[in-house]
Protein backbone atom coordinates (compact mmCIF):
# COMPACT_ATOMS: atom_id res chain seq x y z
CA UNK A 1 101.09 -75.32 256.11
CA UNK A 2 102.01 -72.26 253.82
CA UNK A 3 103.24 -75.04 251.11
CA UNK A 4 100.14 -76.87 251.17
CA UNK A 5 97.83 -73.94 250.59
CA UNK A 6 100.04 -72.61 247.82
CA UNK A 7 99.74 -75.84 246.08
CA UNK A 8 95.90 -75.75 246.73
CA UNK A 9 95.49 -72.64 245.68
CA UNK A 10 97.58 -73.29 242.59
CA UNK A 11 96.07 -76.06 241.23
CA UNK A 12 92.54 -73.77 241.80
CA UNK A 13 93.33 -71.81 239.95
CA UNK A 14 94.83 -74.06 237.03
CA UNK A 15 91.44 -75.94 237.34
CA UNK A 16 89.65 -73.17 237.02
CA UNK A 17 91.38 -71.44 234.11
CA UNK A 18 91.46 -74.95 232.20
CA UNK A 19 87.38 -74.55 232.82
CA UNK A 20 87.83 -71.11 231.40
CA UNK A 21 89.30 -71.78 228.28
CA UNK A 22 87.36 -74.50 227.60
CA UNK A 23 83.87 -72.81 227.74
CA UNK A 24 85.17 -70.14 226.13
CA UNK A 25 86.91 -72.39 223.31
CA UNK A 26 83.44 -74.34 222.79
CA UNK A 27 81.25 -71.32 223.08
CA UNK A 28 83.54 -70.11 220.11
CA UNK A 29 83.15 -73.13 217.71
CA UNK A 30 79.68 -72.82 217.95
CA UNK A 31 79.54 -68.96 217.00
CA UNK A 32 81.75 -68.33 214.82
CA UNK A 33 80.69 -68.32 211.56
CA UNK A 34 82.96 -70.35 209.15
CA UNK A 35 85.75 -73.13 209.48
CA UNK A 36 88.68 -70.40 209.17
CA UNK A 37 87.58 -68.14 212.26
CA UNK A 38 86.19 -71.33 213.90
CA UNK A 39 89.21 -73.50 213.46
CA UNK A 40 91.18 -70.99 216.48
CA UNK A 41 88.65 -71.96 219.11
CA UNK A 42 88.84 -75.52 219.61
CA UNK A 43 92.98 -75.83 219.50
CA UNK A 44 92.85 -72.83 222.07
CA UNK A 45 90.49 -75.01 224.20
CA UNK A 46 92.45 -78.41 223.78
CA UNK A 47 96.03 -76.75 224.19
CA UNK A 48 95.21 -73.78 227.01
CA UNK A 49 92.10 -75.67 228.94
CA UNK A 50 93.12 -79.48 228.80
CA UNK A 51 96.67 -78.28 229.06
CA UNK A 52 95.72 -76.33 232.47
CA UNK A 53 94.23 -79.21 233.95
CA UNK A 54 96.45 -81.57 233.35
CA UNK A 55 98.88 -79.36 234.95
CA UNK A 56 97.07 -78.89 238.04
CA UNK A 57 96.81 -82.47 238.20
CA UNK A 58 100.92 -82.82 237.96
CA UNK A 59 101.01 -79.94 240.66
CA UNK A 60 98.89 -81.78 242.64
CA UNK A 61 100.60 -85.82 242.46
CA UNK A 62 103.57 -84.16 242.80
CA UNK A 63 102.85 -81.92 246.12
CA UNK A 64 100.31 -84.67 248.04
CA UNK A 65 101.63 -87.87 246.91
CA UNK A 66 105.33 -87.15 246.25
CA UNK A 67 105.16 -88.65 242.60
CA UNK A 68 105.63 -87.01 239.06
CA UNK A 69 103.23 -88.42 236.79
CA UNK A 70 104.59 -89.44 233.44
CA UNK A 71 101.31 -90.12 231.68
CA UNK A 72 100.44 -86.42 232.07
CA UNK A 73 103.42 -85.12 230.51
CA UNK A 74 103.17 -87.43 227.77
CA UNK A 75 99.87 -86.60 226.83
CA UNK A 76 100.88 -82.89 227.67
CA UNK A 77 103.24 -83.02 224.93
CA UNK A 78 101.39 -85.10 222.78
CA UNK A 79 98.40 -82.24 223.04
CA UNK A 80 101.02 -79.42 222.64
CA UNK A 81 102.75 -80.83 219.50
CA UNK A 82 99.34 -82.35 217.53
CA UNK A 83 96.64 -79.40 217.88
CA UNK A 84 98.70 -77.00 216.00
CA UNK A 85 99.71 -79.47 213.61
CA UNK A 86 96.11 -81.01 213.15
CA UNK A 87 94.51 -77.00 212.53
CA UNK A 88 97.53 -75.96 210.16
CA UNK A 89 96.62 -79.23 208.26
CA UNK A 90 93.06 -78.69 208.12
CA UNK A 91 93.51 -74.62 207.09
CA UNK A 92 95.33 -75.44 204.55
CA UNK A 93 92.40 -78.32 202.92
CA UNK A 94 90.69 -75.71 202.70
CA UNK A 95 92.22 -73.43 201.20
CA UNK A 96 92.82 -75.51 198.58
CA UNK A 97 88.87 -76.75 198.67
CA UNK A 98 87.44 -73.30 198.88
CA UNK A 99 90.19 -70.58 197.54
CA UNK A 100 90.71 -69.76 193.44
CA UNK A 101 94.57 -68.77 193.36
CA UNK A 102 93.85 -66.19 190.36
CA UNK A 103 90.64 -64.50 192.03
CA UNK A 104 91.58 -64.58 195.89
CA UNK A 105 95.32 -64.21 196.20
CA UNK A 106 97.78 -61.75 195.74
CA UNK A 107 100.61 -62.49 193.07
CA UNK A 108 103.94 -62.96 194.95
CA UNK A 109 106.01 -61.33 192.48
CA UNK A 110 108.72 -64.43 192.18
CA UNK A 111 108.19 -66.79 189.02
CA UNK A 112 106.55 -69.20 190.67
CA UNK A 113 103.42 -68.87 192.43
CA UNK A 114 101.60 -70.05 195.77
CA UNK A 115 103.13 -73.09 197.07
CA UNK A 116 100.17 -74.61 198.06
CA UNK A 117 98.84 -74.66 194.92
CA UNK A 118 101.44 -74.30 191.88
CA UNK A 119 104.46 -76.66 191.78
CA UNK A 120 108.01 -75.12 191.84
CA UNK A 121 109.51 -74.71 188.65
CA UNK A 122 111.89 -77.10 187.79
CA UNK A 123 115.32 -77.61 189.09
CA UNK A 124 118.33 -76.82 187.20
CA UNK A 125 120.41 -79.26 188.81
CA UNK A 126 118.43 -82.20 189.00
CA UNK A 127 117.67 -84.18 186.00
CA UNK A 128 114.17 -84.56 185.08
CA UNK A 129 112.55 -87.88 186.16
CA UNK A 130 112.29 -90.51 183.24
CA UNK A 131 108.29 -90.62 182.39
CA UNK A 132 106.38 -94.57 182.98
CA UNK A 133 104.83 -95.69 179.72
CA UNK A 134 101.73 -97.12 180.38
């Protein structure tokens, strides 16, 4: 009996802090004001909320039914590893849409600049690349 209510009240709780984060994740993408600030609220939601409930719902297959779900996990992962990488690529199209490198950035005090935006000067080592006519 004591296992049962555990896992009950566990996968509460998960439930309800998966509800949390994602209220609070979509309340945050629609007041804050640009895509910068705004871009932290909706991977928080996907990665904290979905990731909750998806957890309660391994907690609970694998306490009432006796059976680990695979599915979960796999899109578990699949949530963990592309929200971060989605937001880091669309931070960084903007900064290159709405950032000028000589008004808005420090310099960085090496000879080359930002890599984001200047190319790395040229290798020493490597032979330049042969040019295409045409």
């Amino acid at each position: 009996m004591d296992k049962i209510f555990f896992a009950e009240l566990l996968v509460s709780v998960l439930i309800v802090a998966g509800g949390i984060f994602s209220l609070v994740g979509s309340f945050g993408l629609i007041k804050l004001k640009d895509l910068m600030t705004r871009l932290h609220a909706p991977t928080k939601a996907t990665t904290l909320g979905v990731g909750s409930t998806l957890l309660a719902s391994m907690v609970y297959f694998l306490v009432f039914e006796s059976k680990i779900s695979m599915h979960e996990i796999l899109i578990l992962l699949f949530l963990f590893l592309t929200a971060p990488i989605t937001a880091h690529f669309v931070a960084k199209a903007y900064l290159l849409r709405h950032t000028d490198p000589q008004k808005d950035l420090p310099q960085t005090q090496r000879p080359h600049g930002w890599s984001t935006f200047d190319a790395p000067p040229a290798s020493p080592t490597k032979p330049p690349s042969p040019k295409a006519d045409g």
